[in-house]
PDB file of N, CA and C in Angstrom:
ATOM      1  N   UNK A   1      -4.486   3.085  -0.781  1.00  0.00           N
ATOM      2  CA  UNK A   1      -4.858   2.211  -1.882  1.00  0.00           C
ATOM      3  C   UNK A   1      -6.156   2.645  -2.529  1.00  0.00           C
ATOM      4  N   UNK A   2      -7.103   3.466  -1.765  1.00  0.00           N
ATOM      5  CA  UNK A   2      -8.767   3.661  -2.179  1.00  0.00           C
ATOM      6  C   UNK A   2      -9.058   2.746  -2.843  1.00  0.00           C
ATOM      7  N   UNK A   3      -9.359   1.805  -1.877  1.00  0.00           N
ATOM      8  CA  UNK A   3     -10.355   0.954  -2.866  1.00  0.00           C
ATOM      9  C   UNK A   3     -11.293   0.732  -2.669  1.00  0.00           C
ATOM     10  N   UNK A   4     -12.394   0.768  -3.447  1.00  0.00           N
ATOM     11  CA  UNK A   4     -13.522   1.291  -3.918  1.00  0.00           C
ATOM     12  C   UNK A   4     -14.406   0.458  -2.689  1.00  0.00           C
ATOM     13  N   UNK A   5     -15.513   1.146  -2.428  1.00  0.00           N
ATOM     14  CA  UNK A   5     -16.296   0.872  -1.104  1.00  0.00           C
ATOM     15  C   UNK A   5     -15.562  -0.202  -0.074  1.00  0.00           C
ATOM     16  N   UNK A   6     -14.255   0.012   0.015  1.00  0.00           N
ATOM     17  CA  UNK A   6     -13.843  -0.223   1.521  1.00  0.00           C
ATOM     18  C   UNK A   6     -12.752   0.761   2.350  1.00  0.00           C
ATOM     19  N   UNK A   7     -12.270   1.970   1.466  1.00  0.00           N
ATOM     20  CA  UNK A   7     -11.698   2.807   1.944  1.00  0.00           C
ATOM     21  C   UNK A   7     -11.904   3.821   2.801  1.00  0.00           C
ATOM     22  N   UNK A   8     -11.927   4.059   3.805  1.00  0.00           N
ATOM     23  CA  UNK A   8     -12.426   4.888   4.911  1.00  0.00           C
ATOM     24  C   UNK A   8     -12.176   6.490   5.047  1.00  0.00           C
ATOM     25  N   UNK A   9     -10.852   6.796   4.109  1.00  0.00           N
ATOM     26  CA  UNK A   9     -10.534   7.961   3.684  1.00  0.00           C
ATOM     27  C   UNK A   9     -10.386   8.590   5.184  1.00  0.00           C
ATOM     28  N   UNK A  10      -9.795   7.936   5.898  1.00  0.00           N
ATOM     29  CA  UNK A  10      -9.309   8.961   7.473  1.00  0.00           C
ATOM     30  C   UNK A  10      -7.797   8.663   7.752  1.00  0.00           C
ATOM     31  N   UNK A  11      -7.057   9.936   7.587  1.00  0.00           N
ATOM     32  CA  UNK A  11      -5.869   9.931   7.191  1.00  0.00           C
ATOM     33  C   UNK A  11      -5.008   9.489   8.594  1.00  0.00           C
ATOM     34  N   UNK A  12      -5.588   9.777   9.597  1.00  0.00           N
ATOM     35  CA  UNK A  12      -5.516   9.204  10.665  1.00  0.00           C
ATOM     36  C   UNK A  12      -5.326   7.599  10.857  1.00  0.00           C
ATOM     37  N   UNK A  13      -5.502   7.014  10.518  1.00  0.00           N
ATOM     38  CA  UNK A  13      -5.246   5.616  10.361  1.00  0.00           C
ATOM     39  C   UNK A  13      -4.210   5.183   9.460  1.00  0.00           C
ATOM     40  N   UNK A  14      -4.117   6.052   8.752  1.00  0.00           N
ATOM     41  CA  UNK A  14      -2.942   5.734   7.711  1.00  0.00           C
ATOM     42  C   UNK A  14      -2.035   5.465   7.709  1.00  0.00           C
ATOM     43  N   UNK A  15      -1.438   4.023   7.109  1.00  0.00           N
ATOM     44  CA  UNK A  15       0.525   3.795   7.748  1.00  0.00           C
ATOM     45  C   UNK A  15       0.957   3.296   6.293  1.00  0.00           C
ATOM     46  N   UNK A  16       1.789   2.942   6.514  1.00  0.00           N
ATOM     47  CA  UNK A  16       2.817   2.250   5.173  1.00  0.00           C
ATOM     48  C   UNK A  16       2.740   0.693   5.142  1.00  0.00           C
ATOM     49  N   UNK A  17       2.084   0.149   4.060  1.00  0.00           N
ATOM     50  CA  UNK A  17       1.622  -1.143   3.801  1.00  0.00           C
ATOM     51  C   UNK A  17       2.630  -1.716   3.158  1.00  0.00           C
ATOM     52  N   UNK A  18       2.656  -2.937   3.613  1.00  0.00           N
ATOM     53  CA  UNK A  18       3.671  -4.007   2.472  1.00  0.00           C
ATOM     54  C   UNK A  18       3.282  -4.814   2.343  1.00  0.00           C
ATOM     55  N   UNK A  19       3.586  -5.436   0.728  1.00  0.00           N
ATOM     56  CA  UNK A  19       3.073  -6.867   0.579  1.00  0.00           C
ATOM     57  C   UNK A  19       4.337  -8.122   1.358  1.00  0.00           C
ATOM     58  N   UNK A  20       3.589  -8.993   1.344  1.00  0.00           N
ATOM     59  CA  UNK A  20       4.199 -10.096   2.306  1.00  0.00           C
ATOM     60  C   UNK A  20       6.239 -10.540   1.649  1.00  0.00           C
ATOM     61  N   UNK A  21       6.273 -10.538   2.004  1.00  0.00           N
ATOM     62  CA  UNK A  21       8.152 -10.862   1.578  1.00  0.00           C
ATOM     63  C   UNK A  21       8.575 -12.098   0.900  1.00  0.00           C
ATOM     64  N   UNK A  22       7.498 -12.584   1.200  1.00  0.00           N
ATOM     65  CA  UNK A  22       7.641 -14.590   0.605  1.00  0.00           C
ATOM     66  C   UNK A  22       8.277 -15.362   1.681  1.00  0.00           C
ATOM     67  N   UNK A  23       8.611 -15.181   2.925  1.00  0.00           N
ATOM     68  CA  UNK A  23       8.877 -16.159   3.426  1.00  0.00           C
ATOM     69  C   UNK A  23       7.778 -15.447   5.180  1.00  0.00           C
ATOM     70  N   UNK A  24       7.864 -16.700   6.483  1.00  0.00           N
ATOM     71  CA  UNK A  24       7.374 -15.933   7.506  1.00  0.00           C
ATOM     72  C   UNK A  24       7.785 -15.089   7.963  1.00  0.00           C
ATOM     73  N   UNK A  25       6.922 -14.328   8.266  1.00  0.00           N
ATOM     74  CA  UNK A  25       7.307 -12.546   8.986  1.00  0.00           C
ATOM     75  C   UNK A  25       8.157 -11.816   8.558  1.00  0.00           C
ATOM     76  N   UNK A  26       8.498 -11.957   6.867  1.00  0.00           N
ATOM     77  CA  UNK A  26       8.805 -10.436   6.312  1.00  0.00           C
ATOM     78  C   UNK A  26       8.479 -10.320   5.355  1.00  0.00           C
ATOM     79  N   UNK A  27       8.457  -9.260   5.321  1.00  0.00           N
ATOM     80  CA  UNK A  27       8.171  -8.047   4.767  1.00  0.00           C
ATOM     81  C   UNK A  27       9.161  -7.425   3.752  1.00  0.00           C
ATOM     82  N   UNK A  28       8.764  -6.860   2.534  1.00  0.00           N
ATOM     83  CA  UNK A  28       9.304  -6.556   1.352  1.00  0.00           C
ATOM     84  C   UNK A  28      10.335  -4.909   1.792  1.00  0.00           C
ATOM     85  N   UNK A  29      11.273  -4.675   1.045  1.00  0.00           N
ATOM     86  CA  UNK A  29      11.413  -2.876   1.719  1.00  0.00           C
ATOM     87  C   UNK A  29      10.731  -2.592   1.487  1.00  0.00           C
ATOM     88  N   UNK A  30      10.771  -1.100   2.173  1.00  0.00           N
ATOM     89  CA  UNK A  30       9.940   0.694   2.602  1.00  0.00           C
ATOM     90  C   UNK A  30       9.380   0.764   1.415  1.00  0.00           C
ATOM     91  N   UNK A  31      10.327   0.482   0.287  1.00  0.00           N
ATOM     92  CA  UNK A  31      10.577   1.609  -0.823  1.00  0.00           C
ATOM     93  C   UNK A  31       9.542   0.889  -1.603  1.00  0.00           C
ATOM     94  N   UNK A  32       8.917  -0.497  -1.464  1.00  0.00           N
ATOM     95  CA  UNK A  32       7.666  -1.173  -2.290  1.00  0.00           C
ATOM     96  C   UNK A  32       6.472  -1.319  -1.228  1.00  0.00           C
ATOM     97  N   UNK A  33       6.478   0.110  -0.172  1.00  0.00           N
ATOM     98  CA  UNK A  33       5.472   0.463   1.032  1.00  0.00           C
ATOM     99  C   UNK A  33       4.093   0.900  -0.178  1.00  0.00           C
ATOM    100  N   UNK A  34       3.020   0.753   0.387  1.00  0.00           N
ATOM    101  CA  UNK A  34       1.607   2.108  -0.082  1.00  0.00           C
ATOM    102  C   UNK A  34       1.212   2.549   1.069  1.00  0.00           C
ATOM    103  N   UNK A  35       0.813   3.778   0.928  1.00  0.00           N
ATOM    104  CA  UNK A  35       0.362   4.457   2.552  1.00  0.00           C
ATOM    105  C   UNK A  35      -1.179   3.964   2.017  1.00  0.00           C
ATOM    106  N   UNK A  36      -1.513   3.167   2.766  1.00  0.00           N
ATOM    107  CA  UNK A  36      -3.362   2.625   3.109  1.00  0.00           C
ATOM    108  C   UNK A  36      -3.971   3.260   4.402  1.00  0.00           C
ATOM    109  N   UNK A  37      -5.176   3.231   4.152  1.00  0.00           N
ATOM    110  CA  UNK A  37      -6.270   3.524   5.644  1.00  0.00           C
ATOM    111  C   UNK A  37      -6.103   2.212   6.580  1.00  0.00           C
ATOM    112  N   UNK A  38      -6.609   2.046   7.297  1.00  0.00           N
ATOM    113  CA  UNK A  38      -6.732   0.703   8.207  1.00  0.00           C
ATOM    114  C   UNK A  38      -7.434  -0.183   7.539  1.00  0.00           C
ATOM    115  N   UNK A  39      -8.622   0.182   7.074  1.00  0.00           N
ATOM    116  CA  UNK A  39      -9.597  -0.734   6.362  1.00  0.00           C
ATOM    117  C   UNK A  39      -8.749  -1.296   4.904  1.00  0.00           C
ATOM    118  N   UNK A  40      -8.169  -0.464   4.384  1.00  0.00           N
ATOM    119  CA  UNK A  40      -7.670  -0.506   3.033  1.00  0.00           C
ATOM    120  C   UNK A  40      -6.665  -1.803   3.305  1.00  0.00           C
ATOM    121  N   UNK A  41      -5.836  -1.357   4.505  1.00  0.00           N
ATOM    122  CA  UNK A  41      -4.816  -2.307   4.956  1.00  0.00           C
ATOM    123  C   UNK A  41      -5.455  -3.745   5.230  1.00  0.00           C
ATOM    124  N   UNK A  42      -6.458  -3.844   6.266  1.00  0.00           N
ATOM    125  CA  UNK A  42      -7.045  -5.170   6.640  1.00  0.00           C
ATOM    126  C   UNK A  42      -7.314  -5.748   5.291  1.00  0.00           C
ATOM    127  N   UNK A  43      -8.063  -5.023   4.014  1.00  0.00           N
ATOM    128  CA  UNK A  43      -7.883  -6.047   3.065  1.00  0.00           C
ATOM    129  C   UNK A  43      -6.804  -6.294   2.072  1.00  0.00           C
ATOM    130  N   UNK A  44      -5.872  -5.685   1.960  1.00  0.00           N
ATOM    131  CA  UNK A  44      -4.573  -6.020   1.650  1.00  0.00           C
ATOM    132  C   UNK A  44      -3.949  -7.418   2.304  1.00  0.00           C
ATOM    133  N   UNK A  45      -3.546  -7.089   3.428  1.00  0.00           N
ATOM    134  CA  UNK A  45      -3.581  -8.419   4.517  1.00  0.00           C
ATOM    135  C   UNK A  45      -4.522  -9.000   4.112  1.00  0.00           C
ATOM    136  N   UNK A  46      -5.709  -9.282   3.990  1.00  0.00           N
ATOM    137  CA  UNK A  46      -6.476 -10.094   4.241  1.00  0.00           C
ATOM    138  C   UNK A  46      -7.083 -10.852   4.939  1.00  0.00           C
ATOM    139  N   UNK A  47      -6.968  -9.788   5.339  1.00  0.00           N
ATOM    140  CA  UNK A  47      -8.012  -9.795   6.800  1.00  0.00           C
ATOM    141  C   UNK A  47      -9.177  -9.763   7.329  1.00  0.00           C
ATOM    142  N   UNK A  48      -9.898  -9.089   5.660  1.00  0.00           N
ATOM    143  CA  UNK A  48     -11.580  -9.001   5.576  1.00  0.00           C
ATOM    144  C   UNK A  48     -11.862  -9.935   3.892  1.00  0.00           C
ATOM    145  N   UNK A  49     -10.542 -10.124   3.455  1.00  0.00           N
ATOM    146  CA  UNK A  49     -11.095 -10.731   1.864  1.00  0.00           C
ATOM    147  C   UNK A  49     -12.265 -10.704   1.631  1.00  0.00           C
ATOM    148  N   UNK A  50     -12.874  -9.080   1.438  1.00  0.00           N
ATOM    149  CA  UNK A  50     -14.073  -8.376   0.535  1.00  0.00           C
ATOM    150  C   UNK A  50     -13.846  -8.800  -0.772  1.00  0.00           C
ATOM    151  N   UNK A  51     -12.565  -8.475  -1.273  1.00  0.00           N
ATOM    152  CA  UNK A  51     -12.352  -8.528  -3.111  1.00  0.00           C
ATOM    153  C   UNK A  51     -11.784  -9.485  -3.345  1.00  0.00           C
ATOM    154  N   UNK A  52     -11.369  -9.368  -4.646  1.00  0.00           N
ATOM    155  CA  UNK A  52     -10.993 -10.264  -5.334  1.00  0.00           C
ATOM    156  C   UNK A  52      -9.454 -10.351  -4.959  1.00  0.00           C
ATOM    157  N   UNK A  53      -8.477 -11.287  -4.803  1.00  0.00           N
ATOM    158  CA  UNK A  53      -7.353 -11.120  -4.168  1.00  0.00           C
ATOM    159  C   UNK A  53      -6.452 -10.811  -5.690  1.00  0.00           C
ATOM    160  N   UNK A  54      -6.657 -10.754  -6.557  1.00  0.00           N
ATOM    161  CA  UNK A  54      -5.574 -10.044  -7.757  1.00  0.00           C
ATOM    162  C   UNK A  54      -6.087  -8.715  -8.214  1.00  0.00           C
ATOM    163  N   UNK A  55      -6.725  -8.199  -7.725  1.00  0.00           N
ATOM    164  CA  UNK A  55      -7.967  -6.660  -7.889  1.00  0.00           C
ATOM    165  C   UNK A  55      -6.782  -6.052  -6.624  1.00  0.00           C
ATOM    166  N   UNK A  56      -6.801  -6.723  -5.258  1.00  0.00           N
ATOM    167  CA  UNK A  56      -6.179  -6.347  -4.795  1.00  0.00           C
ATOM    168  C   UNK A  56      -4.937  -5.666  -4.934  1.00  0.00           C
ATOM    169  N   UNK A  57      -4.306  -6.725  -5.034  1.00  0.00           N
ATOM    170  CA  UNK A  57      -2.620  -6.959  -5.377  1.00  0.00           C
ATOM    171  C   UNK A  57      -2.038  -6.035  -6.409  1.00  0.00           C
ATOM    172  N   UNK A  58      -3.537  -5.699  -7.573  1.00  0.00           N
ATOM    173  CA  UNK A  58      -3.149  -4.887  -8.715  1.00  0.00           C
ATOM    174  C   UNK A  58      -3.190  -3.370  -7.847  1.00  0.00           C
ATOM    175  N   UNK A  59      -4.206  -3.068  -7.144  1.00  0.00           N
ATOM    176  CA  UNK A  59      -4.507  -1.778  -6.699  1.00  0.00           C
ATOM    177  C   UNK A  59      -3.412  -1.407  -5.663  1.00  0.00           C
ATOM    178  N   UNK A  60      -2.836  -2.414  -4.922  1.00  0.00           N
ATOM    179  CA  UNK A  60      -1.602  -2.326  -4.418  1.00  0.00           C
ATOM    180  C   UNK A  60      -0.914  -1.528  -4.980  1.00  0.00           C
ATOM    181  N   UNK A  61      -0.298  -2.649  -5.951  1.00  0.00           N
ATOM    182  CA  UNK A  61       0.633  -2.211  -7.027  1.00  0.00           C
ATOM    183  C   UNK A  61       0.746  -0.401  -7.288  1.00  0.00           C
ATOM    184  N   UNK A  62      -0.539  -0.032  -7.592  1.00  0.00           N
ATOM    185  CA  UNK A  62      -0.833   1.277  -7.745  1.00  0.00           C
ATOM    186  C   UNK A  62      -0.674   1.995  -6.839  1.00  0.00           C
ATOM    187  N   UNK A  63      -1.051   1.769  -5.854  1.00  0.00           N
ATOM    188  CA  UNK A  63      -0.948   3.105  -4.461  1.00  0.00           C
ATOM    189  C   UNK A  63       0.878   2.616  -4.268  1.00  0.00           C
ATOM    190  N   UNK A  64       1.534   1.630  -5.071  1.00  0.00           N
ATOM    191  CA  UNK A  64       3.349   1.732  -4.442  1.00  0.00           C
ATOM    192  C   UNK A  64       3.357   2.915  -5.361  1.00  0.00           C
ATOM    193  N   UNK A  65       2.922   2.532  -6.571  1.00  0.00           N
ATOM    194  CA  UNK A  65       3.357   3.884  -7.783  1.00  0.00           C
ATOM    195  C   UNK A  65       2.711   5.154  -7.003  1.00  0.00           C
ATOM    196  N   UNK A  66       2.018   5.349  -6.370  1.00  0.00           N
ATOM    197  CA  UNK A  66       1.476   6.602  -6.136  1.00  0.00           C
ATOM    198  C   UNK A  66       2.450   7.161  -4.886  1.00  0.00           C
ATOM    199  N   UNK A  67       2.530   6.424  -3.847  1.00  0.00           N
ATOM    200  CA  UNK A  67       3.561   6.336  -2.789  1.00  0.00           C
ATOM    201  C   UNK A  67       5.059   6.983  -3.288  1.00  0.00           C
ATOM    202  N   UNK A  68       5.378   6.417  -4.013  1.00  0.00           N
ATOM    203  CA  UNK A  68       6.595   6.814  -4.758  1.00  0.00           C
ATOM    204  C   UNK A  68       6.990   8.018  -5.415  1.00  0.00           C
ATOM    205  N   UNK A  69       5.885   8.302  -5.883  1.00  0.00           N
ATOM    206  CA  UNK A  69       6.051   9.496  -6.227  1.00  0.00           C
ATOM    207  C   UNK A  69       5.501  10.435  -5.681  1.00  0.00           C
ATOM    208  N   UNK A  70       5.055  10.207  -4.884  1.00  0.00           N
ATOM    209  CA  UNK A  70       4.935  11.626  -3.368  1.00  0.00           C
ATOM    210  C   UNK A  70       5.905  11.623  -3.172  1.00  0.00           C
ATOM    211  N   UNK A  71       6.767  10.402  -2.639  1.00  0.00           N
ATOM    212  CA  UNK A  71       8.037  10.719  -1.844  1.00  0.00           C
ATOM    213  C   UNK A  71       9.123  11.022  -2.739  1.00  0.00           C
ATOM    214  N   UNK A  72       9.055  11.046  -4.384  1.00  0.00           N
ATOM    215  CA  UNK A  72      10.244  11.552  -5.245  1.00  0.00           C
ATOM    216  C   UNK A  72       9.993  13.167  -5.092  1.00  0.00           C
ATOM    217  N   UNK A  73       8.276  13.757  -5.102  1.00  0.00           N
ATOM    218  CA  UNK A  73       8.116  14.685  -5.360  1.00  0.00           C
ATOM    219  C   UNK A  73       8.232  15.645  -3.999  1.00  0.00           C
ATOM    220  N   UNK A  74       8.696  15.250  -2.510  1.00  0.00           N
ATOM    221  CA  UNK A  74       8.777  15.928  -1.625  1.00  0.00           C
ATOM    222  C   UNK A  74      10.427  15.433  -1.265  1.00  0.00           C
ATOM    223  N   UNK A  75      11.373  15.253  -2.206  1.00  0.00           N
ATOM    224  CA  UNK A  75      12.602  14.652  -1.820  1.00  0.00           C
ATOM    225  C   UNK A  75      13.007  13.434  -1.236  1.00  0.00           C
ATOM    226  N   UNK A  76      11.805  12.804  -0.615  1.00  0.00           N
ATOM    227  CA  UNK A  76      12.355  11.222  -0.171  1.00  0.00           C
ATOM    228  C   UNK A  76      12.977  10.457  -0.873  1.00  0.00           C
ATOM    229  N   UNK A  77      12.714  10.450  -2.090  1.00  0.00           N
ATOM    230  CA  UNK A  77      13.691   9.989  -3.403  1.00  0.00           C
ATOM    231  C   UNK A  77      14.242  10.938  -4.228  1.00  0.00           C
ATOM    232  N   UNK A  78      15.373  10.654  -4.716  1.00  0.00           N
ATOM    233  CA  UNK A  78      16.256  11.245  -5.739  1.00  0.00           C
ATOM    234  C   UNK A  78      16.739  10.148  -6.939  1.00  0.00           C
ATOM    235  N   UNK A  79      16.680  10.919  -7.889  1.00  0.00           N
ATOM    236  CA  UNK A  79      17.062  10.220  -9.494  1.00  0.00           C
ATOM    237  C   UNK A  79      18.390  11.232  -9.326  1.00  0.00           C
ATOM    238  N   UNK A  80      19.859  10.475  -9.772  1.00  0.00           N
ATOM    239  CA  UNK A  80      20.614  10.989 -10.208  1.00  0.00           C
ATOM    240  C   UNK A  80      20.557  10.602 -11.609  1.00  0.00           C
ATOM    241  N   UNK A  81      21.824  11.979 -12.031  1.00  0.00           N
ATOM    242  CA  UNK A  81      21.735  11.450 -13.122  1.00  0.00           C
ATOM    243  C   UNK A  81      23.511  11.913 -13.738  1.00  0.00           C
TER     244      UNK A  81
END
């Protein structure tokens, strides 16, 4: 997600984030994942609510678009056509 002075930038920690599913204990699909740091993740979750929680949600948003297209651009996804 890098977001700005809470991202730890250690790739080592890094997993596949999801926003919450709307109901308890799930989770949205893979395919609306962002790969976050740990720190990046805890405030996603909200777990440290440093920011603003729609700053968040937007920067989310962004690391799915970025996510996505790593994985179109190393074959995890395919566009037919």
């Amino acid at each position: 997600m890098r977001l700005p002075g809470i991202c730890n930038f250690n790739p080592e920690t890094t997993v596949l984030a999801h926003l919450n599913g709307g109901g308890m204990g799930t989770k949205k699909h893979d395919i609306f994942g962002a790969f976050c740091c740990s720190s990046c993740h805890d405030e996603c979750d909200r777990r440290t609510m440093k920011m603003d929680k729609d700053y968040v949600e937007l920067a989310f948003r962004q690391g799915v678009e970025r996510t996505q297209l790593y994985w179109l651009q190393i074959g995890y996804i395919k566009i037919l056509r």
